[in-house]
PDB file of N, CA and C in Angstrom:
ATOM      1  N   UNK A   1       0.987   5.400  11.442  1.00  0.00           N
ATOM      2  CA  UNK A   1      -0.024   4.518  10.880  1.00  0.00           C
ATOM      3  C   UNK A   1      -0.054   3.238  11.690  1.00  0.00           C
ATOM      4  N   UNK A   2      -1.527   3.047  11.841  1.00  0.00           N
ATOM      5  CA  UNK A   2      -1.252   1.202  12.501  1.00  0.00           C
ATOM      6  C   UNK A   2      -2.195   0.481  11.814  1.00  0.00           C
ATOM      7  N   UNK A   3      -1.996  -0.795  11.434  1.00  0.00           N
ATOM      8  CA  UNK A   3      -2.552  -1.568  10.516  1.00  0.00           C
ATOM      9  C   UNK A   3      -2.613  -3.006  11.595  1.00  0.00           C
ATOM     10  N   UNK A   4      -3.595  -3.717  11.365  1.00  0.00           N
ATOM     11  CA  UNK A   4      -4.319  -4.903  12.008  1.00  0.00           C
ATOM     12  C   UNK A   4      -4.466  -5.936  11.067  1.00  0.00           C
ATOM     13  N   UNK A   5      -4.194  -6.786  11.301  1.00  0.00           N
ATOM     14  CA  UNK A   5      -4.854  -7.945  10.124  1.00  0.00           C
ATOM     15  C   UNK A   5      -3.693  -9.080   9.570  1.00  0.00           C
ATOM     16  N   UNK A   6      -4.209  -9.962   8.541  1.00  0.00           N
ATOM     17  CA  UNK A   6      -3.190 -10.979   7.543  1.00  0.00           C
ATOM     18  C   UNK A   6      -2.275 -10.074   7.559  1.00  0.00           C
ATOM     19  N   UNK A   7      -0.839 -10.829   6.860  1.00  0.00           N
ATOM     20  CA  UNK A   7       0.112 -10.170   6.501  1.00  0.00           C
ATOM     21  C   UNK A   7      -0.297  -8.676   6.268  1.00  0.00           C
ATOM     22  N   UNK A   8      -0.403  -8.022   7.235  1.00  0.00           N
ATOM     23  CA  UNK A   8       0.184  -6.075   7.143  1.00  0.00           C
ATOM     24  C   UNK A   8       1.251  -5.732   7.244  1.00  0.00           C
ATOM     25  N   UNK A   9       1.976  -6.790   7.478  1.00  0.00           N
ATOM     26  CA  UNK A   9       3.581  -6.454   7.366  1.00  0.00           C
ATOM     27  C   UNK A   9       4.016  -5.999   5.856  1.00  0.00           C
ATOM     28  N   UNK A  10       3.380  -6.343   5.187  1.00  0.00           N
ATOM     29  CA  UNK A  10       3.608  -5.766   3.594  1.00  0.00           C
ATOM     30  C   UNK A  10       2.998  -4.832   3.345  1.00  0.00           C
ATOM     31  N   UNK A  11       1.790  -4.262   4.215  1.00  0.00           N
ATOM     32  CA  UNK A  11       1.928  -2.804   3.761  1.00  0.00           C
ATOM     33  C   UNK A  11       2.683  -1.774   4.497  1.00  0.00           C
ATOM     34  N   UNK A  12       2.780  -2.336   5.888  1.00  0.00           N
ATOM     35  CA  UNK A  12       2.845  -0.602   6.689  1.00  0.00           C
ATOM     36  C   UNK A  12       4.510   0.090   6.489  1.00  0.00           C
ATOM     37  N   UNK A  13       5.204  -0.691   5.731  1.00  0.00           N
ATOM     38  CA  UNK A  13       6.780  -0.352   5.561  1.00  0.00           C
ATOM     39  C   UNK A  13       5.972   0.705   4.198  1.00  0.00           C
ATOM     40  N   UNK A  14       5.468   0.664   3.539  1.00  0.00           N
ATOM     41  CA  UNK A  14       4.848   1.306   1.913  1.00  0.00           C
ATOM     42  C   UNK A  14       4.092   2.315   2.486  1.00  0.00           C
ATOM     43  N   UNK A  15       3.444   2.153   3.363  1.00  0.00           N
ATOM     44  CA  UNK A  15       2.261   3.619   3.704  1.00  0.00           C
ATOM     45  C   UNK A  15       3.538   4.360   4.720  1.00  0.00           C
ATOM     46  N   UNK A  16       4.205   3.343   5.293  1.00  0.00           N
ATOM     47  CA  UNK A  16       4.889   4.389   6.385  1.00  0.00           C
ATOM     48  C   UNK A  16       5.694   5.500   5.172  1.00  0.00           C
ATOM     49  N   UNK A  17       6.418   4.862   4.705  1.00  0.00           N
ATOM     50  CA  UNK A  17       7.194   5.191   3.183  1.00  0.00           C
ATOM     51  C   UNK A  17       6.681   6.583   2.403  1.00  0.00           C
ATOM     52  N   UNK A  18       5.200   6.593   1.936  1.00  0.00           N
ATOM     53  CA  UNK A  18       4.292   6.915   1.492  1.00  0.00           C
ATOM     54  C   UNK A  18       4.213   8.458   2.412  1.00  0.00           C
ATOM     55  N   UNK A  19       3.710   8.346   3.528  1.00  0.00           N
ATOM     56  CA  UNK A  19       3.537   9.151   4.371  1.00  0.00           C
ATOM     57  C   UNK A  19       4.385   9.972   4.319  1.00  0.00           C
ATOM     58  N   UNK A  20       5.861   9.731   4.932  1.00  0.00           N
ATOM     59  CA  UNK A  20       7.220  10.267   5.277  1.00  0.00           C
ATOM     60  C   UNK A  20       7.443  11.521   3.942  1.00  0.00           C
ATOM     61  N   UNK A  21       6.982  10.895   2.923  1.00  0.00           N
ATOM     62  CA  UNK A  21       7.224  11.429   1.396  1.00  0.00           C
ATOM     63  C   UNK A  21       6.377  12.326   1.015  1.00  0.00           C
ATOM     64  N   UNK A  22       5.432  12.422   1.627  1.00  0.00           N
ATOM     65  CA  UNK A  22       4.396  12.902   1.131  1.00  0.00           C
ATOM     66  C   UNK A  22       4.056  12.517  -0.456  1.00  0.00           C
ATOM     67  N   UNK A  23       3.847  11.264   0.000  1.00  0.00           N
ATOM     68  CA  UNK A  23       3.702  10.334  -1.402  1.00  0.00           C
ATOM     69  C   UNK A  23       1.795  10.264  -1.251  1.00  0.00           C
ATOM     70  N   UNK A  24       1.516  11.124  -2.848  1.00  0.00           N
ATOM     71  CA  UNK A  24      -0.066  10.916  -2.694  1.00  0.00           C
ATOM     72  C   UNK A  24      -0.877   9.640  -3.198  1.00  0.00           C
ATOM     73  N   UNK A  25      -1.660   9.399  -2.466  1.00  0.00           N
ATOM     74  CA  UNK A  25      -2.226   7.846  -2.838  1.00  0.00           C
ATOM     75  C   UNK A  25      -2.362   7.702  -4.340  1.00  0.00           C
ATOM     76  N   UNK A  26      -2.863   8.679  -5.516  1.00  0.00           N
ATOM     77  CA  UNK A  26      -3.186   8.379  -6.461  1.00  0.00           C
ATOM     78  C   UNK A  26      -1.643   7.775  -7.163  1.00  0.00           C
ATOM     79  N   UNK A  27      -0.552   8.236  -6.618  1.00  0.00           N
ATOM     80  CA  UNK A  27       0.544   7.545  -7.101  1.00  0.00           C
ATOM     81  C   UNK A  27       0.527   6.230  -6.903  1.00  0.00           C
ATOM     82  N   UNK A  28       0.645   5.416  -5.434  1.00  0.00           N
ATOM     83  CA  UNK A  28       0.714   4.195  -4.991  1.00  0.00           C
ATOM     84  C   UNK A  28      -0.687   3.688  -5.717  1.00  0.00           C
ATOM     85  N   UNK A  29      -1.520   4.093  -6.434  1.00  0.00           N
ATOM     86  CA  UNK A  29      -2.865   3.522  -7.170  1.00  0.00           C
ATOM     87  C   UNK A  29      -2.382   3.239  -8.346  1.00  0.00           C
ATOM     88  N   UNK A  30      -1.665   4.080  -8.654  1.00  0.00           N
ATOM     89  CA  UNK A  30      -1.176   3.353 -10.311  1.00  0.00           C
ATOM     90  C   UNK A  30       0.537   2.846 -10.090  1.00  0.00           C
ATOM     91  N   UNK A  31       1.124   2.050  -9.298  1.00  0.00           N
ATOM     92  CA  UNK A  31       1.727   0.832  -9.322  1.00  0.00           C
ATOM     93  C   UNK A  31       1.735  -0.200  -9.466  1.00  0.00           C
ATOM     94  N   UNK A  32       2.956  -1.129  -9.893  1.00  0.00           N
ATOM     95  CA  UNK A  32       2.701  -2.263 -10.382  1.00  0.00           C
ATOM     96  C   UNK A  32       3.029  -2.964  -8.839  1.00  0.00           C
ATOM     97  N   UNK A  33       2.766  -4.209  -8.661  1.00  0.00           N
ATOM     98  CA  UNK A  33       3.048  -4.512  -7.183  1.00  0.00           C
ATOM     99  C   UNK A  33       2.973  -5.995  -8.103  1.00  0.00           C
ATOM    100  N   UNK A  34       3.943  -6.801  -6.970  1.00  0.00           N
ATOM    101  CA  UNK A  34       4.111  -8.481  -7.246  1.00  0.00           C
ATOM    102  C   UNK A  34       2.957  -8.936  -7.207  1.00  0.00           C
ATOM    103  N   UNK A  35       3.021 -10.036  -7.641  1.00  0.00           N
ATOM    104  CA  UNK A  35       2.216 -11.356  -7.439  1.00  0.00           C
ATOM    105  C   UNK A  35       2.734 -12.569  -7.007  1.00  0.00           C
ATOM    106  N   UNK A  36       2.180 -13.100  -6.128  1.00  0.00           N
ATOM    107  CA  UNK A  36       1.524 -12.923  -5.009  1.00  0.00           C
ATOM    108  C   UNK A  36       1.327 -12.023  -3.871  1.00  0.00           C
ATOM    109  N   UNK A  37       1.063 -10.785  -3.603  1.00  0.00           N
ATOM    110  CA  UNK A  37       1.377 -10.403  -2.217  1.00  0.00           C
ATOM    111  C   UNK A  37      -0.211  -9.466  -1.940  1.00  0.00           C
ATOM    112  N   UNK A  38       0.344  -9.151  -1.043  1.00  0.00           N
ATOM    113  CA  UNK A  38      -1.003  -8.142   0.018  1.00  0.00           C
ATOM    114  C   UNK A  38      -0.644  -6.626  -0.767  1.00  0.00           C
ATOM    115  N   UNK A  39       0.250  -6.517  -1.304  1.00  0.00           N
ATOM    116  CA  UNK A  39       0.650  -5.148  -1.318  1.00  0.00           C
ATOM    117  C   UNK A  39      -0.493  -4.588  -2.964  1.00  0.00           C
ATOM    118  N   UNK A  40      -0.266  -6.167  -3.561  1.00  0.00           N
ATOM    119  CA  UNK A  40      -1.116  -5.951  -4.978  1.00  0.00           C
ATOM    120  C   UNK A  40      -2.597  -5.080  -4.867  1.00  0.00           C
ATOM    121  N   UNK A  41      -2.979  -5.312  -3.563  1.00  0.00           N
ATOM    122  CA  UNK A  41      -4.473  -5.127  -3.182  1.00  0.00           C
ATOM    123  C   UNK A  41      -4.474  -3.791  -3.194  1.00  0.00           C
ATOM    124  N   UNK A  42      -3.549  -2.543  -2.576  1.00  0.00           N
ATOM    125  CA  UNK A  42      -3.700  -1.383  -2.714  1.00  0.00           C
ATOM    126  C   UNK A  42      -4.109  -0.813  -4.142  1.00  0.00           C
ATOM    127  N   UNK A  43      -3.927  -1.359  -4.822  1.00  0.00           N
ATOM    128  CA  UNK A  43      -4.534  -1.040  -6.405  1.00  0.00           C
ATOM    129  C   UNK A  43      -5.780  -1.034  -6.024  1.00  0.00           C
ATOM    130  N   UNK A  44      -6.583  -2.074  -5.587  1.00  0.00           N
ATOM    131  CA  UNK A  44      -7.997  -2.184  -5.463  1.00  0.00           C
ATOM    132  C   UNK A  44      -8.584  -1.183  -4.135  1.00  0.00           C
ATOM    133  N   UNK A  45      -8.154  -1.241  -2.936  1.00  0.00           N
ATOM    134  CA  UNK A  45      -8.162  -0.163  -2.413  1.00  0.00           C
ATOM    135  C   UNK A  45      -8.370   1.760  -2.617  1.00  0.00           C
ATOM    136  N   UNK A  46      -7.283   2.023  -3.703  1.00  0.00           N
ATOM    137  CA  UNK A  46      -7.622   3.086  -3.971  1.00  0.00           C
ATOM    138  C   UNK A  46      -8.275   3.392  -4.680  1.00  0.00           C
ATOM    139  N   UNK A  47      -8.835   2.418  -5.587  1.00  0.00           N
ATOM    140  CA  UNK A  47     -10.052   2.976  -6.711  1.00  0.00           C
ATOM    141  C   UNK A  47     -11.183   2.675  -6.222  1.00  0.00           C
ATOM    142  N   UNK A  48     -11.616   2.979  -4.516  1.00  0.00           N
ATOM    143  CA  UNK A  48     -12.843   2.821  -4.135  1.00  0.00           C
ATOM    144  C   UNK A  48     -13.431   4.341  -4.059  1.00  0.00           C
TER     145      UNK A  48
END
């Protein structure tokens, strides 16, 4: 995976993660993720 942009350092350790696992997105869609971070946004991401 390669990711570009603001802090992507907070996601690509989670998708790399994700990947390796064969972790399916609808899982990482219903997580809770901190606040403040970039990682919160994958919530919004997958319910497009």
């Amino acid at each position: 995976a390669t990711l570009l942009g603001a802090q992507s350092q907070e996601y690509i350790n989670l998708i790399k993660m994700a990947i390796d696992n064969h972790i399916p997105y609808t899982y990482l869609k219903n997580q809770i993720f901190t606040h403040p971070s970039m990682a919160e946004n994958l919530n919004d991401v997958f319910n497009i």
